[in-house]
Protein backbone atom coordinates (compact mmCIF):
# COMPACT_ATOMS: atom_id res chain seq x y z
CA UNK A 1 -95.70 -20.82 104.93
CA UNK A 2 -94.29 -21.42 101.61
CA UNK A 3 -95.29 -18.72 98.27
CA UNK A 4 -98.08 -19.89 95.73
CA UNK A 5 -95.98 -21.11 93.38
CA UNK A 6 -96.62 -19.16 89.84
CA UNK A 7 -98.54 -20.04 86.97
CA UNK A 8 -96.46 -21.39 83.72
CA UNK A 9 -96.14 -18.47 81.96
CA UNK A 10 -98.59 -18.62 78.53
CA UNK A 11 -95.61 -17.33 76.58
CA UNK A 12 -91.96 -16.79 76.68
CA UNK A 13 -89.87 -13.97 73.89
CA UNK A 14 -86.41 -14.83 74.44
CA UNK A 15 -84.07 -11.72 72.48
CA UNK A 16 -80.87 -13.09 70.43
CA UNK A 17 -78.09 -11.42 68.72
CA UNK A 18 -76.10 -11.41 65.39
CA UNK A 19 -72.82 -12.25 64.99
CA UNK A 20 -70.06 -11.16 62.72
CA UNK A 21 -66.72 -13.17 62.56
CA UNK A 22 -63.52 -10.95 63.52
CA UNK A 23 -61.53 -13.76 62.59
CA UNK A 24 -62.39 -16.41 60.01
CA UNK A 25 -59.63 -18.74 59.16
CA UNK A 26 -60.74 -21.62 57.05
CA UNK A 27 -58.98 -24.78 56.11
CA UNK A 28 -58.67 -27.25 53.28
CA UNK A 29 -62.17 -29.25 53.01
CA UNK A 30 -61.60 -32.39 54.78
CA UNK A 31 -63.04 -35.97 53.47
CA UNK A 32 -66.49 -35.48 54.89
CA UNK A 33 -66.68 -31.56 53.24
CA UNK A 34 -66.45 -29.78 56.06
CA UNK A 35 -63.65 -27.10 56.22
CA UNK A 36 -61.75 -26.66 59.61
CA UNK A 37 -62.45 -23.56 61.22
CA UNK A 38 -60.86 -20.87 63.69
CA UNK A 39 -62.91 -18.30 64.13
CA UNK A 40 -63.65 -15.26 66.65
CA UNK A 41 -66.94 -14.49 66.99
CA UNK A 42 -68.58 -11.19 68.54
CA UNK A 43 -72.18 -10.39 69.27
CA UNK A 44 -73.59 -7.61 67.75
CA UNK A 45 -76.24 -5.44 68.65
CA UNK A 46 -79.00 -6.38 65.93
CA UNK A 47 -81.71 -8.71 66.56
CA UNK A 48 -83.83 -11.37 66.50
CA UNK A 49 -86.89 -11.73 69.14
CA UNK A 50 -88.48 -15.12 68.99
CA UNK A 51 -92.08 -15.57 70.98
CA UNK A 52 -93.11 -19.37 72.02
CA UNK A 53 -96.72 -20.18 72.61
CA UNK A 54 -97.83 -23.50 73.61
CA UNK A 55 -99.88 -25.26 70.38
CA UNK A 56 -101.71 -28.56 69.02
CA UNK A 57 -98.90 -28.55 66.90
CA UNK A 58 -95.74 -26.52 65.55
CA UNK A 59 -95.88 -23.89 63.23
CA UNK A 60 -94.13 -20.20 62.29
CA UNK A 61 -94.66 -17.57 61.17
CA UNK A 62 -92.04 -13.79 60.66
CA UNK A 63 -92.85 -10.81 60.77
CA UNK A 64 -90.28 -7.50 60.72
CA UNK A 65 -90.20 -3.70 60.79
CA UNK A 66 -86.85 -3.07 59.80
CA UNK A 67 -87.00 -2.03 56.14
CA UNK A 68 -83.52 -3.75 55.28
CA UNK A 69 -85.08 -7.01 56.26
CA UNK A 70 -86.69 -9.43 53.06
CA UNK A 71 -88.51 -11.77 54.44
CA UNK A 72 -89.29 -13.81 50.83
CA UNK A 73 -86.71 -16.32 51.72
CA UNK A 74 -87.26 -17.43 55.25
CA UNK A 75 -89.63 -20.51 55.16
CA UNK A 76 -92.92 -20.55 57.21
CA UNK A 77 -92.73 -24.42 57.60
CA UNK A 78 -90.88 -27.15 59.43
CA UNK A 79 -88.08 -26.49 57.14
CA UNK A 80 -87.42 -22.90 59.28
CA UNK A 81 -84.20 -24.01 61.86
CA UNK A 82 -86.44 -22.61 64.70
CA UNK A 83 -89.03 -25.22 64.14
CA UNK A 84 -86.34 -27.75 63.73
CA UNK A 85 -85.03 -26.40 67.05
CA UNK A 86 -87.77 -27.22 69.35
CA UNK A 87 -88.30 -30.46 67.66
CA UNK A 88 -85.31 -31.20 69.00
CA UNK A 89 -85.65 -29.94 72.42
CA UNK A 90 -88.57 -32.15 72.92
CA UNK A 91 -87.02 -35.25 71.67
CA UNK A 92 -84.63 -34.75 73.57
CA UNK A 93 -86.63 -34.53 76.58
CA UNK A 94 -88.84 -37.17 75.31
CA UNK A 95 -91.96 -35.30 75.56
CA UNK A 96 -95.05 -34.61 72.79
CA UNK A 97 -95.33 -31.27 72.50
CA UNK A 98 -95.31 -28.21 70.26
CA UNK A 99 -95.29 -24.94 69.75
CA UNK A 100 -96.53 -21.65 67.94
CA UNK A 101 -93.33 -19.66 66.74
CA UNK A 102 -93.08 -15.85 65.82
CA UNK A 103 -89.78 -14.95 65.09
CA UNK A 104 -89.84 -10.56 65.20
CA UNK A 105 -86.43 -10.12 62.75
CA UNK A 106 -84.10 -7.32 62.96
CA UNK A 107 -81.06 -9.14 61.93
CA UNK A 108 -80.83 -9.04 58.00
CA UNK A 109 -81.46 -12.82 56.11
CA UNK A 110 -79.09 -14.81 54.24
CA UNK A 111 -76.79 -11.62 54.92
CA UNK A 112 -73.97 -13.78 56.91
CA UNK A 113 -74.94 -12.74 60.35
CA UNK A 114 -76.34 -16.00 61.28
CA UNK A 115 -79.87 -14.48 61.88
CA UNK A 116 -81.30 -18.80 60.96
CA UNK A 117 -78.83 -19.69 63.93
CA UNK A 118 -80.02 -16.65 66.46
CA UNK A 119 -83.57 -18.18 65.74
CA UNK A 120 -82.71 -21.37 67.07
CA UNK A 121 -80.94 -20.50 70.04
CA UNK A 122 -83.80 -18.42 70.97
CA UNK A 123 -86.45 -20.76 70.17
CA UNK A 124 -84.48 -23.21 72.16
CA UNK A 125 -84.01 -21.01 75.65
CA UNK A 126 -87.94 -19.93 75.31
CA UNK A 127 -89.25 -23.42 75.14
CA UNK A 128 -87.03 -24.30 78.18
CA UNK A 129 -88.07 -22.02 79.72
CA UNK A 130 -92.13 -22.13 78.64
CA UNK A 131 -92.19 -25.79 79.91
CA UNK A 132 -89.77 -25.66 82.55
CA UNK A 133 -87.77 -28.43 81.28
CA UNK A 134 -84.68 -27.19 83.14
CA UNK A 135 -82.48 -28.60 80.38
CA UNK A 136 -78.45 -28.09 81.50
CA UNK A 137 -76.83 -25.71 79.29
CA UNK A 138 -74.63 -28.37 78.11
CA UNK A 139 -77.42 -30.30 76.50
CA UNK A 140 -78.73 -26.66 75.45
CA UNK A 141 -75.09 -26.21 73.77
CA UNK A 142 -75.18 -29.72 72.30
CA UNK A 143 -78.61 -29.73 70.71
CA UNK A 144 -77.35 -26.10 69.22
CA UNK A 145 -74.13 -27.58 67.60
CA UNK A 146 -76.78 -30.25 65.97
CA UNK A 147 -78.73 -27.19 64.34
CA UNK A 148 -75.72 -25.53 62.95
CA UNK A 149 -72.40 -24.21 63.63
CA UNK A 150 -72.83 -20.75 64.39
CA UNK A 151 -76.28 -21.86 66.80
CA UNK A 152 -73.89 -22.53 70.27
CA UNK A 153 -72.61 -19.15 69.89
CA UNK A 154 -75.93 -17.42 69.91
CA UNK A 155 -77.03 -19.10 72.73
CA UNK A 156 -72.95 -17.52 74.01
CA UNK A 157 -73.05 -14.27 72.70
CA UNK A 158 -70.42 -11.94 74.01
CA UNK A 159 -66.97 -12.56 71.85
CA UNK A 160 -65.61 -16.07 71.65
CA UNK A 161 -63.11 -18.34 69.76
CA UNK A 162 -64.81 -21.18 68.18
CA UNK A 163 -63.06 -24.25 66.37
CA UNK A 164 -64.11 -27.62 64.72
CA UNK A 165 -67.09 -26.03 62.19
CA UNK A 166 -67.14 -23.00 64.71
CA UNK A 167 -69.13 -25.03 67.06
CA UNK A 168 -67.09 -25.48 69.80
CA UNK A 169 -67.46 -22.11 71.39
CA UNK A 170 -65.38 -20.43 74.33
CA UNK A 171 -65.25 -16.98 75.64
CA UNK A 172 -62.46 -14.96 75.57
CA UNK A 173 -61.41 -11.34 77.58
CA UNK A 174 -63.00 -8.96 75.22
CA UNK A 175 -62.45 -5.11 76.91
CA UNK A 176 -63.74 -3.31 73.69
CA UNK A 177 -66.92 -1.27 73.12
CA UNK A 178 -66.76 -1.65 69.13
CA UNK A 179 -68.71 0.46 66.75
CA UNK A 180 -69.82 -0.83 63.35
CA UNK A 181 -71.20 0.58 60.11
CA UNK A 182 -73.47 -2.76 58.36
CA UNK A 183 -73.96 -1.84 54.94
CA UNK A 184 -76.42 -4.58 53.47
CA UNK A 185 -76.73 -5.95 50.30
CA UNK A 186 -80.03 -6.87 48.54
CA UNK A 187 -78.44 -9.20 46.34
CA UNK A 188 -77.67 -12.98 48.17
CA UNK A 189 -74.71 -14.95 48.02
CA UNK A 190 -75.29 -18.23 49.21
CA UNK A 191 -72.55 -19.99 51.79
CA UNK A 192 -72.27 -23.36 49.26
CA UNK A 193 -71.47 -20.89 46.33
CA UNK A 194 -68.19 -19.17 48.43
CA UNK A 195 -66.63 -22.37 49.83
CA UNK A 196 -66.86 -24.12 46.16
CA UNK A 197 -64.67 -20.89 45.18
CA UNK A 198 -62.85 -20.89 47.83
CA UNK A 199 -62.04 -24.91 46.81
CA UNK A 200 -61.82 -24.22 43.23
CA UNK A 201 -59.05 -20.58 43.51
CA UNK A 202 -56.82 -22.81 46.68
CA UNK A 203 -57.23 -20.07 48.89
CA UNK A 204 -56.82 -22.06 51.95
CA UNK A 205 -53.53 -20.99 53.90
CA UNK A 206 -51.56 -23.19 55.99
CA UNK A 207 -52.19 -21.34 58.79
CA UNK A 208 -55.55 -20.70 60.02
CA UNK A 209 -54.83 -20.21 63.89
CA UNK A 210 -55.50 -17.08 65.84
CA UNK A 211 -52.25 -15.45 67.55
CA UNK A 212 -52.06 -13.95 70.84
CA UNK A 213 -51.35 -10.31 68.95
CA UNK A 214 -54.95 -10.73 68.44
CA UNK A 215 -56.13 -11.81 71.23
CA UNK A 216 -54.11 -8.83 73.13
CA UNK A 217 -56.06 -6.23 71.39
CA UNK A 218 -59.40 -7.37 72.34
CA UNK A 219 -58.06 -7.26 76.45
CA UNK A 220 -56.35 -3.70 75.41
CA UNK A 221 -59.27 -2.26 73.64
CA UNK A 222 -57.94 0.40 71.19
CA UNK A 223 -60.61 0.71 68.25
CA UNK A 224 -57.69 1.90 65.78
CA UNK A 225 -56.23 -1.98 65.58
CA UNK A 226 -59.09 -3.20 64.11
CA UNK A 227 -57.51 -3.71 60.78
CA UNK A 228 -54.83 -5.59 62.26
CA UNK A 229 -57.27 -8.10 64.59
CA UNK A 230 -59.76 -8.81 61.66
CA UNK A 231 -59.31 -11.75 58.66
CA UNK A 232 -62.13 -13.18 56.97
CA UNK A 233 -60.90 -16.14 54.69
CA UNK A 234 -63.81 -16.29 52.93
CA UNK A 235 -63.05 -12.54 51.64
CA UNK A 236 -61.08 -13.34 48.26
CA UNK A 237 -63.19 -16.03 47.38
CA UNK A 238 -66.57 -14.01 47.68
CA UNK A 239 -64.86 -10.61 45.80
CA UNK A 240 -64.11 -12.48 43.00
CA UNK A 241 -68.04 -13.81 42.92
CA UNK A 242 -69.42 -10.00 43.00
CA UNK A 243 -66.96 -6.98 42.20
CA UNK A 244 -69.80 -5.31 43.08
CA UNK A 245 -68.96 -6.06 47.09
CA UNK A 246 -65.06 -5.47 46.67
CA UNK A 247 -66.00 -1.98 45.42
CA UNK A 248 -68.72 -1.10 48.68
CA UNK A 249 -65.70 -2.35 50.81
CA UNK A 250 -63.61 0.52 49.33
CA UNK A 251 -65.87 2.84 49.64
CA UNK A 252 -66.05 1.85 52.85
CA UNK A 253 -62.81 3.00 53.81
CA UNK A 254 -63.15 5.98 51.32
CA UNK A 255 -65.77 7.07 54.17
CA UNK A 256 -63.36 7.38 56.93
CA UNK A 257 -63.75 3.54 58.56
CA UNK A 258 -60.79 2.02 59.91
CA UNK A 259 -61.24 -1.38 58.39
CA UNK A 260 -63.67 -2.89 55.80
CA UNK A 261 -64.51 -6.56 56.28
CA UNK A 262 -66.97 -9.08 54.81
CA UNK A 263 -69.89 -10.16 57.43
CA UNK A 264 -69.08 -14.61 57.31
CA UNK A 265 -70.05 -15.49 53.81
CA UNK A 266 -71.51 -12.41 52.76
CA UNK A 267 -72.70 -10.61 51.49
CA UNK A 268 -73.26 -8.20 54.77
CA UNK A 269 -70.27 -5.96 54.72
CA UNK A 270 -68.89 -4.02 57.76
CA UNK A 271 -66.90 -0.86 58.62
CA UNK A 272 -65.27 -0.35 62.02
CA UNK A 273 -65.69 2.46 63.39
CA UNK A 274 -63.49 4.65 66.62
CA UNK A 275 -66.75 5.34 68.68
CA UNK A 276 -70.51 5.95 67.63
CA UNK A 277 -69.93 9.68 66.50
CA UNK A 278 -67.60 8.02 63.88
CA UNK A 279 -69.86 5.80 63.06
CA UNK A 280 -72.59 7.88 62.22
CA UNK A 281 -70.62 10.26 59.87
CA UNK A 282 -69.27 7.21 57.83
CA UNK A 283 -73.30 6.07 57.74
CA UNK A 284 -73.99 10.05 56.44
CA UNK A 285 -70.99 9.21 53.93
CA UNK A 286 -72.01 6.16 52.07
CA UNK A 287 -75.66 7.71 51.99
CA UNK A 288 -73.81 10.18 50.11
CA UNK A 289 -72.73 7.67 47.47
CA UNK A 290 -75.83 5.98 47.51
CA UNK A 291 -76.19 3.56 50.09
CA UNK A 292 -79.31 3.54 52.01
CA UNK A 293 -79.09 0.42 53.65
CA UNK A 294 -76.97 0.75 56.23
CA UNK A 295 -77.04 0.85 60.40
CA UNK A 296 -74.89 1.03 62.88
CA UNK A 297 -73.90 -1.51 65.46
CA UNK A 298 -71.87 -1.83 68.47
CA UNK A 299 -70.49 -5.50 70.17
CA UNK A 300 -70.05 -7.19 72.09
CA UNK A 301 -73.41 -7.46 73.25
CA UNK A 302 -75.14 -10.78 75.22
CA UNK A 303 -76.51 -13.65 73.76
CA UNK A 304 -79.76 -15.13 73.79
CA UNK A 305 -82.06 -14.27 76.50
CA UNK A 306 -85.19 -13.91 77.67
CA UNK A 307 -86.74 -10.50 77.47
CA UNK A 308 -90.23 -11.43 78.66
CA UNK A 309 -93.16 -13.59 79.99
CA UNK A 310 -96.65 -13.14 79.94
């Protein structure tokens, strides 16, 4: 005789990561605005955990612990990509429904860890899952790259080369336990801001393709290439914005890290690290000269998933 089958669960908390960008090459802007990206991507073990509740109709709301999270920018309305994110899902399913949304943040805002996107992919996977719509994960990838370009690769997670606007997402042979020291940044530096001086100083290279070099040091693992895997286009542009960054990236490697590199657009910076011990003395470091808001991370770590239902 068959099993009972189980009760839908009441409600689904589906984990997802940040992401830095080990690689961030970044074209000339093309007629429609967007700039051509190539881009390496890599988990990272700060997070977002998004609870779905079935509702009369959608709404969110954040909450965090983490004192190096501000929450005064994230909207609590149907502008917020997570709510945007199961309107989707449904359409796409052609069903009326909608959900209750509290997103739990660990991963910093408007810091260039894609924290909007990790919402999204979450909110995505736990709505799946809380209805059972057993959507493919192509469609799941799909509706993703229609919330944002870094969205696919938090549903990914892992490390992964992404093209187009960094949408197009596939894993690569990562071997690597990497350590990083986030120092945050209180002050934000919007995305639109950096491209428009990245247009305006011509900083776009020729070049923006990733070389097998790089891609050999991820399979052979050795934390003291770092400096020579990582480029972040968007660097230059963003220094010239705020000195202010440019001189926390020096200390940086003042503190004993093996590389310094800006976190996407900013204006998150991070400092690799040979193992967590190393970590943790460059952390006791920079608190020496002042900065307090820093943690450590390690990568590459799995993307969205579900963590519970109840």
């Amino acid at each position: 005789m068959s099993a009972e089958p189980l009760p839908d669960p009441l409600s689904v908390t589906v984990r997802a990561p940040a992401k830095i960008n080990l690689f961030l090459g970044v074209g000339r802007a093309r007629p429609d605005g967007f700039h051509p990206l190539e881009t390496l991507y890599q988990a990272v073990s700060l997070y977002d955990d998004v609870t779905v509740t079935s509702a009369d109709e959608w709404s969110v709301r954040t909450v965090s612990d983490d004192p190096h999270v501000d929450l005064a920018g994230v909207p609590e309305d149907e502008d917020n990509i997570a709510v945007r994110a199961g309107k989707a899902l449904v359409t796409h399913h052609g069903v009326d429904r909608a959900a209750a949304i509290e997103i739990r943040k660990g991963i910093p805002v408007a810091g260039g860890m894609a924290g909007g996107s990790a919402d999204a992919a979450a909110t995505l996977l736990a709505l799946d899952r809380l209805w059972n719509l057993q959507t493919s994960d192509e469609d799941l990838l799909a509706l993703a790259a229609g919330l944002g370009s870094d969205v696919p690769f938090a549903l990914v997670g892992g490390t992964a080369h992404g093209t187009g606007r960094g949408e197009v997402v596939t894993p690569v042979e990562d071997n690597g336990t990497w350590w990083w020291v986030v120092v945050f940044n209180e002050i934000g530096l919007p995305t639109p801001t950096v491209y428009a001086a990245f247009d305006v100083g011509e900083y776009a290279e020729d070049e923006i393709g990733i070389d097998e070099p790089r891609y050999k040091m991820l399979r052979e693992a050795d934390p003291d290439t770092m400096a020579l895997l990582v480029r972040n286009d968007l660097e230059d542009p963003a220094f010239d914005l705020r000195k202010d960054l440019e001189r926390t990236a020096e200390q940086i490697l003042t503190c004993g890290a093996t590389t310094a590199l800006l976190s996407g657009s900013g204006p998150t910076l991070l400092g690799a690290a040979r193992d967590a011990a190393h970590a943790r003395e460059i952390v006791a470091r920079l608190a020496e000269l002042g900065h307090e808001n820093v943690m450590v991370a390690n990568g590459p770590v799995a993307g969205a998933h579900v963590v519970s239902y109840n």
